[in-house]
N, C-alpha and C. Protein backbone atom coordinates (compact mmCIF):
# COMPACT_ATOMS: atom_id res chain seq x y z
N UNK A 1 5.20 17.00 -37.10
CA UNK A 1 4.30 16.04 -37.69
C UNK A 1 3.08 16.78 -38.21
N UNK A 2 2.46 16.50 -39.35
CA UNK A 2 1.57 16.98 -39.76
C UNK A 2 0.52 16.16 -39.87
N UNK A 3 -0.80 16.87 -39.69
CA UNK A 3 -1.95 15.94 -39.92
C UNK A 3 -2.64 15.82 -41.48
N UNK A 4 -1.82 16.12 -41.80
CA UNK A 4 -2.40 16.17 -43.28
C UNK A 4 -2.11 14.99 -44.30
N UNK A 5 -3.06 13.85 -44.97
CA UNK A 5 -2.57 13.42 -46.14
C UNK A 5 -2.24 13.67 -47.35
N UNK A 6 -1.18 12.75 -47.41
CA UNK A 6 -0.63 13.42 -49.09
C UNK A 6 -1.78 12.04 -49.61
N UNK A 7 -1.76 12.38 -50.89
CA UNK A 7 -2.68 11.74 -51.77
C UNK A 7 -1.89 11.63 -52.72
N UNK A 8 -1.58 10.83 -53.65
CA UNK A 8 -0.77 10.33 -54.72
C UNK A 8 -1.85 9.70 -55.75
N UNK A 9 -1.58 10.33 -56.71
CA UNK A 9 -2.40 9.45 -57.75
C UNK A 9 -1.50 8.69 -58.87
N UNK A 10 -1.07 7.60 -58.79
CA UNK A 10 -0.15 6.16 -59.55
C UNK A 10 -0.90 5.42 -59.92
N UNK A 11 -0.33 4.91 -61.09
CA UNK A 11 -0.90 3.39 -61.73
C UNK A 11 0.11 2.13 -61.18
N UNK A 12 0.74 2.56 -60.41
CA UNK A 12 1.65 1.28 -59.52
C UNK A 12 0.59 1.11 -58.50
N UNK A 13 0.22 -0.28 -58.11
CA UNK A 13 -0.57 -0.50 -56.93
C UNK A 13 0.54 -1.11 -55.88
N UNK A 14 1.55 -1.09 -56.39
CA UNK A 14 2.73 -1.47 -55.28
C UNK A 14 2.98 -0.29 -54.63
N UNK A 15 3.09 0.83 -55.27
CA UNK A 15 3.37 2.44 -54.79
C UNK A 15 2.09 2.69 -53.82
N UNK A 16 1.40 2.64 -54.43
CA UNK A 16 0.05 3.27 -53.63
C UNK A 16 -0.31 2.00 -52.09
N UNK A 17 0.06 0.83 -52.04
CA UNK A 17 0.02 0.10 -50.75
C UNK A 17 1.01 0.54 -49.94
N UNK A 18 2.37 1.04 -50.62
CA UNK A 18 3.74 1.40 -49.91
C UNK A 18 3.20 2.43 -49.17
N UNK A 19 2.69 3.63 -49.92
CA UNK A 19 2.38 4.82 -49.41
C UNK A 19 1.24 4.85 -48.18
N UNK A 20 0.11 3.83 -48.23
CA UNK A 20 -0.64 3.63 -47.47
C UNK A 20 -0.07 3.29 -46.39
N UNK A 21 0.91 2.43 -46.73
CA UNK A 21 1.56 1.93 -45.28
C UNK A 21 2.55 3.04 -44.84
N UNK A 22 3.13 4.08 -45.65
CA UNK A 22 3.97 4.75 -44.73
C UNK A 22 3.14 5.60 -44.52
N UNK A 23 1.83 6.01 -44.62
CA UNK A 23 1.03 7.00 -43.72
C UNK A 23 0.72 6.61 -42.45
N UNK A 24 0.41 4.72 -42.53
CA UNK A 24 -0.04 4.23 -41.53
C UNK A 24 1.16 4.13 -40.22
N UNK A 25 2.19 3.85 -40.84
CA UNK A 25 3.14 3.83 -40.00
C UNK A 25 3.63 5.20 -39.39
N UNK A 26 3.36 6.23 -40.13
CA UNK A 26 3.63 7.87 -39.77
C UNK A 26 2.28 8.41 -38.53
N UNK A 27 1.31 7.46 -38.70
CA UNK A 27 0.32 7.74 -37.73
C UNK A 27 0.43 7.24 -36.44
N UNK A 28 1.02 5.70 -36.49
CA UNK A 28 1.42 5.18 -35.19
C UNK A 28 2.64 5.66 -34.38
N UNK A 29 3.54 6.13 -35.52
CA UNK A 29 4.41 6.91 -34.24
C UNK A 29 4.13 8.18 -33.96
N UNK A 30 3.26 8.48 -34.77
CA UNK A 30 2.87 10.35 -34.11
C UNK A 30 1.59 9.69 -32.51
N UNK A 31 1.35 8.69 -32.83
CA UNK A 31 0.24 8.08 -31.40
C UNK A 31 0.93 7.79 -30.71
N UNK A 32 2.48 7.10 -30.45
CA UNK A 32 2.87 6.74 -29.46
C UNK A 32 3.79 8.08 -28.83
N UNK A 33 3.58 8.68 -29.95
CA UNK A 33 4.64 10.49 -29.43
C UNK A 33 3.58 11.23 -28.37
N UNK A 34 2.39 10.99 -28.93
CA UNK A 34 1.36 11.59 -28.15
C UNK A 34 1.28 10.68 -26.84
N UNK A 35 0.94 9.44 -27.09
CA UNK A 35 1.04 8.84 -25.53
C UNK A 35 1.98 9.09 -24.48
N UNK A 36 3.11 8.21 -24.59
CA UNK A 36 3.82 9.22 -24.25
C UNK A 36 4.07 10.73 -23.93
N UNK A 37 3.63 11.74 -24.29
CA UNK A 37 3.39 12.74 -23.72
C UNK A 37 2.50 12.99 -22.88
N UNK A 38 1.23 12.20 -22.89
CA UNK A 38 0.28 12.34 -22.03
C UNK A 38 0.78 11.82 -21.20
N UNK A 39 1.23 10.54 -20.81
CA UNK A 39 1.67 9.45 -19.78
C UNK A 39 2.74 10.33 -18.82
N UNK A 40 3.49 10.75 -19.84
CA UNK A 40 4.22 12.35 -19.05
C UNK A 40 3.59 12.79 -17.64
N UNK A 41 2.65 13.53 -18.43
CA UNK A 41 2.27 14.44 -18.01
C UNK A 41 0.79 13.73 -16.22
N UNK A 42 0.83 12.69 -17.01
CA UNK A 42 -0.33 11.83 -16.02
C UNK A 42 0.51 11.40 -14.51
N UNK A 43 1.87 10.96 -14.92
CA UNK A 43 1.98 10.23 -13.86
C UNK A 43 2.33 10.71 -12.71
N UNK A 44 2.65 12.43 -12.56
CA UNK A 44 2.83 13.05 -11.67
C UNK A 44 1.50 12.87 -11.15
N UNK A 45 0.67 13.64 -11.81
CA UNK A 45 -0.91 14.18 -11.56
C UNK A 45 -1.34 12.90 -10.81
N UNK A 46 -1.04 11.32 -10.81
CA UNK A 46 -1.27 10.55 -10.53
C UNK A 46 -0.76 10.16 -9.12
N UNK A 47 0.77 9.86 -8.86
CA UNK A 47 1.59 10.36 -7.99
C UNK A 47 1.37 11.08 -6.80
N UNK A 48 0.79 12.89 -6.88
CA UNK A 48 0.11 13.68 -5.98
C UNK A 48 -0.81 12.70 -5.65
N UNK A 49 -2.25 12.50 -6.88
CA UNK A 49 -3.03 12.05 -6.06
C UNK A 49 -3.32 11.21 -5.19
N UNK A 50 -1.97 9.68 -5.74
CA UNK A 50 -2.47 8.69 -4.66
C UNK A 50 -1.40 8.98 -3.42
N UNK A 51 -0.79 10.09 -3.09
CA UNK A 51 0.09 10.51 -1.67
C UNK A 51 -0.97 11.31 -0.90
N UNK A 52 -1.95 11.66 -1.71
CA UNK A 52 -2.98 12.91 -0.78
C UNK A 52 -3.84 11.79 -0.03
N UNK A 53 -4.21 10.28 -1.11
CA UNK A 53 -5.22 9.69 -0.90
C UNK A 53 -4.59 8.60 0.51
N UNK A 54 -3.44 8.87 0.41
CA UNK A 54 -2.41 7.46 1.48
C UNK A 54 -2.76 8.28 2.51
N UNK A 55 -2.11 9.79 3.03
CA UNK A 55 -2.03 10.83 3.69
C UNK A 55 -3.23 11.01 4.21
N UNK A 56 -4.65 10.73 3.64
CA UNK A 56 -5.90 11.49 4.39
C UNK A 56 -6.19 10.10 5.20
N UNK A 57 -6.25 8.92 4.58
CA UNK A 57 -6.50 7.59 5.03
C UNK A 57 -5.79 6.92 6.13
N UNK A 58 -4.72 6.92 6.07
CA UNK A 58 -3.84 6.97 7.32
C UNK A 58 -4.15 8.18 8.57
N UNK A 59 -4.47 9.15 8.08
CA UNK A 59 -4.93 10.16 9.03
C UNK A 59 -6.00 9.33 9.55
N UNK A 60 -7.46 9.05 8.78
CA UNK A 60 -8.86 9.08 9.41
C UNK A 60 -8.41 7.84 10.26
N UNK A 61 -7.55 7.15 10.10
CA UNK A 61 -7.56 5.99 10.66
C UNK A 61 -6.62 5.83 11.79
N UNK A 62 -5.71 6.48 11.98
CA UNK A 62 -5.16 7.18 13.21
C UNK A 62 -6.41 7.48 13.95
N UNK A 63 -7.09 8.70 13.54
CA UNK A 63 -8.05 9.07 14.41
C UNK A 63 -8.65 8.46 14.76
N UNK A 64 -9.43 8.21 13.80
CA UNK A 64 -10.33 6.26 14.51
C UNK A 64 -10.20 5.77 15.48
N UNK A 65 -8.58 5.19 15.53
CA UNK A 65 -8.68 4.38 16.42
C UNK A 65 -8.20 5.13 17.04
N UNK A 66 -7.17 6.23 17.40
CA UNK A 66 -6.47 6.05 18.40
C UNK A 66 -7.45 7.46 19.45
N UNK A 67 -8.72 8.19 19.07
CA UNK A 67 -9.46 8.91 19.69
C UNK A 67 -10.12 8.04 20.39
N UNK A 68 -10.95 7.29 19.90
CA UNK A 68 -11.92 5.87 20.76
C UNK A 68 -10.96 5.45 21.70
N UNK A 69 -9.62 5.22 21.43
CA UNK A 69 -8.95 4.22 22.10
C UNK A 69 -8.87 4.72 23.72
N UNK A 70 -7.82 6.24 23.37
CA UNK A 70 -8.14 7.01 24.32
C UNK A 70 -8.66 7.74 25.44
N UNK A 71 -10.05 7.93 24.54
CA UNK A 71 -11.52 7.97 25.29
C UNK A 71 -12.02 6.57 26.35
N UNK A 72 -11.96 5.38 25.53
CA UNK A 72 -12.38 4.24 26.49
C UNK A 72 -11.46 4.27 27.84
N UNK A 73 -10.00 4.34 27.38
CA UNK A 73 -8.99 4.57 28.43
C UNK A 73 -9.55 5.21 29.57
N UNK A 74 -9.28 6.57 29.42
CA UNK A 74 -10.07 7.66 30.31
C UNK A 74 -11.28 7.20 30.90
N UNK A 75 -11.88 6.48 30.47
CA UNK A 75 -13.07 5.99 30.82
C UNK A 75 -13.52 4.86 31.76
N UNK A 76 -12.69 4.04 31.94
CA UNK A 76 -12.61 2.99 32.88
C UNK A 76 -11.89 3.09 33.93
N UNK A 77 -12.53 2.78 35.25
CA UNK A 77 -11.63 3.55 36.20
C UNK A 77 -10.28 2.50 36.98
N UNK A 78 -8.84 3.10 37.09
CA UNK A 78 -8.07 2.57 36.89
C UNK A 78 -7.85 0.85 38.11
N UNK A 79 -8.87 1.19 39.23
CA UNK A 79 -8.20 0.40 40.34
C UNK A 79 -9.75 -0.61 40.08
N UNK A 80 -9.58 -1.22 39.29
CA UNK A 80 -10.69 -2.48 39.25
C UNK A 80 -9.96 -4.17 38.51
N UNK A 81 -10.80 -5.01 38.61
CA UNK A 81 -10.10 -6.22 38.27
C UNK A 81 -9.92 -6.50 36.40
N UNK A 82 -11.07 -5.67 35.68
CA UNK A 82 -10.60 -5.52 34.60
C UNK A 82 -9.35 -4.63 34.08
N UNK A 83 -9.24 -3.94 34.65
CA UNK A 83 -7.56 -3.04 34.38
C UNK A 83 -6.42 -4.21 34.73
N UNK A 84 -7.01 -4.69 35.68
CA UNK A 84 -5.56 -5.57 36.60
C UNK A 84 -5.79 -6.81 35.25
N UNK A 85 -6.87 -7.06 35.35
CA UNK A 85 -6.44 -8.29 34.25
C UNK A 85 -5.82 -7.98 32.95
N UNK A 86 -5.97 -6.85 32.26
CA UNK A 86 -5.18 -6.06 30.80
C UNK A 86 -3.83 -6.17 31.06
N UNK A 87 -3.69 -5.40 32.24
CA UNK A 87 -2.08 -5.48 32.37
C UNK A 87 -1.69 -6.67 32.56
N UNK A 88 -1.69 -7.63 33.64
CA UNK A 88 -1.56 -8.70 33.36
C UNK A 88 -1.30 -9.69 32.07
N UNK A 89 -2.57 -9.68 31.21
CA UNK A 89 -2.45 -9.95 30.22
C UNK A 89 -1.35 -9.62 29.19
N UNK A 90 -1.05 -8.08 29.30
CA UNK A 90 -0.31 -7.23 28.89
C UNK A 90 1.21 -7.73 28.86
N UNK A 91 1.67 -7.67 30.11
CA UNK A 91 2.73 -8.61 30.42
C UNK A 91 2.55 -10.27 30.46
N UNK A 92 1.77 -10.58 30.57
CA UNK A 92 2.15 -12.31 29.43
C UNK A 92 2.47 -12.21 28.29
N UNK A 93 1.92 -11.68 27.80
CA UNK A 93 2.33 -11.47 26.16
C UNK A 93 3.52 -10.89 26.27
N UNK A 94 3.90 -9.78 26.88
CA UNK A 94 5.47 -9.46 26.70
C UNK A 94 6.72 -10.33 27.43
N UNK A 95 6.13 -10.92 27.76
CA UNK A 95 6.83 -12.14 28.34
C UNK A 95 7.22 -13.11 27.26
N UNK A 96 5.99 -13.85 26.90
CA UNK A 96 6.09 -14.53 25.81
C UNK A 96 7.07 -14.34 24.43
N UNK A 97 6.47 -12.93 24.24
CA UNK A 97 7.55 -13.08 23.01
C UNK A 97 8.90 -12.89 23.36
N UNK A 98 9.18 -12.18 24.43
CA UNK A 98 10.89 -12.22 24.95
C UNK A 98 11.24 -13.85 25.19
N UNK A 99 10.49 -14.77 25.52
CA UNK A 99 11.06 -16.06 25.54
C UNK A 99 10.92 -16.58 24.07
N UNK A 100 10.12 -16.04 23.49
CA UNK A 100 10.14 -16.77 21.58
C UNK A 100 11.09 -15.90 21.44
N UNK A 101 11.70 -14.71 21.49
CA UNK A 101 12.55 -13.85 20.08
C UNK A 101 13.77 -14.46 21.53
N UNK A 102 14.19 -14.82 22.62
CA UNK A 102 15.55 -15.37 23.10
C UNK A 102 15.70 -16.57 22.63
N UNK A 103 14.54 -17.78 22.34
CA UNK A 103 14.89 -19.33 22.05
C UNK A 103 15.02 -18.79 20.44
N UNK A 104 14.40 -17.90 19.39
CA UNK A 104 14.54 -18.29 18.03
C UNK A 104 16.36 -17.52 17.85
N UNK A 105 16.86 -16.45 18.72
CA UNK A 105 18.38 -16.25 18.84
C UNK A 105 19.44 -17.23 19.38
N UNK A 106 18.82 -18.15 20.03
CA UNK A 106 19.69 -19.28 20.76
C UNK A 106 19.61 -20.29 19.34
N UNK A 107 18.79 -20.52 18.82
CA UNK A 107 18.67 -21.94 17.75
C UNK A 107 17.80 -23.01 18.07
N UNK A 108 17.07 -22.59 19.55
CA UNK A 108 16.09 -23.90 19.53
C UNK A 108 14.60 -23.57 19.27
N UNK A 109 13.75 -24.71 19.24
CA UNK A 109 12.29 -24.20 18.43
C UNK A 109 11.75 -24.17 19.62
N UNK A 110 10.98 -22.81 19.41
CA UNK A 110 10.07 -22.86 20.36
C UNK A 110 9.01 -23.81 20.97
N UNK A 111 8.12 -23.40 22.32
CA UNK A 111 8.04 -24.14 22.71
C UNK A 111 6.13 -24.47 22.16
N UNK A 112 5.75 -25.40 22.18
CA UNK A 112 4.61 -25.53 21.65
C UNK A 112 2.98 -25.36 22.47
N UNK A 113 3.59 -25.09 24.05
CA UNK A 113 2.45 -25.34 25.63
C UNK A 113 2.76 -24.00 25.64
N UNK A 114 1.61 -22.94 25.94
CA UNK A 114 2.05 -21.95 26.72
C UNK A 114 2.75 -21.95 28.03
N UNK A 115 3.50 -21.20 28.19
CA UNK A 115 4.15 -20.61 29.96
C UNK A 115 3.92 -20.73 30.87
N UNK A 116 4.33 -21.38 32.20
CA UNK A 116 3.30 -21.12 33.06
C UNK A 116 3.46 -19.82 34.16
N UNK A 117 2.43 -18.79 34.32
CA UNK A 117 3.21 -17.78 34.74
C UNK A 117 2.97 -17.81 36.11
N UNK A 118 2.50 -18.58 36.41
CA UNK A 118 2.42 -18.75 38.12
C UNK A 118 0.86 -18.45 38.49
N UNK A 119 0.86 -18.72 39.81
CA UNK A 119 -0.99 -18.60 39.97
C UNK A 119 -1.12 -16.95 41.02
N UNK A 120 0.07 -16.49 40.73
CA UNK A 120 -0.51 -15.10 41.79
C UNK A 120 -1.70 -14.54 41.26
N UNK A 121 -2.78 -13.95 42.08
CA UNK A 121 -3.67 -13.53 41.42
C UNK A 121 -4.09 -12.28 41.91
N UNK A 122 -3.43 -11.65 43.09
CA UNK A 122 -3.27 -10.00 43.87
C UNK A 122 -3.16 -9.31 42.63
N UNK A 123 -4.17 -7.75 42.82
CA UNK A 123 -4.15 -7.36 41.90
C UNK A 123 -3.46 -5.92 42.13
C-alpha cells in the first residue's frame, strides 16, 4: 500500500468523484489492515498484563487475610469459652448444611426453623 495520491486531472466529474472514492476506499482498508495489526499485537501485551494484575491481587489478598487470620489464631489462648463457642458454632453450621445438602438429595424442602442442637453447654 502506498501513501501516496494519484491526482488525475479530467473534465469528467463522474471520473474524478469515482477516483475520490477509490482513494477513500483504498484508505479505509489500509486503516483496518493497520488496526488489525495493532489489535494483533495488543492483545497479548494485554493478556500478560491482566494475568500479572489477577496473580499479584489474589496474592495481596491471600496475605491479607490469611496472615491476620493466623496471627489472631495464635493469639487467643486455646482453653477459654470464646474458642469453645467458635467451634461449637463451627459445627452447627456443619451440621446444618449436611442436613440442607441430605434433604435437597432426598427431594424434600428444607426446613424453614433452625435445628435444635440440644442444650449441652460443657465446654
Amino acid at each position: 500500500m502506498s501513501n501516496e495520491a494519484v491526482i488525475t486531472v479530467s473534465n469528467d466529474p463522474l471520473k474524478s468523484v469515482a477516483d475520490a472514492l477509490d482513494s477513500a476506499v483504498q484508505a479505509a482498508k489500509g486503516g483496518v489492515e493497520d488496526a488489525r495489526a495493532t489489535a494483533s499485537r495488543a492483545i497479548p501485551d494485554l493478556s500478560r498484563f491482566f494475568s500479572g494484575l489477577t496473580f499479584k491481587t489474589c496474592y495481596a489478598v491471600s496475605y491479607g487475610v490469611v496472615f491476620p487470620a493466623a496471627l489472631v489464631a495464635r493469639a487467643i489462648p486455646q482453653e477459654n469459652a470464646v474458642v469453645h463457642g467458635l467451634i461449637d458454632g463451627a459445627r452447627a453450621a456443619i451440621d446444618m448444611v449436611n442436613e440442607m445438602r441430605a434433604k435437597s438429595l432426598s427431594g424434600k424442602q428444607p426446613a424453614t426453623s433452625l435445628p435444635d442442637h440440644g442444650t449441652d453447654t460443657t465446654p
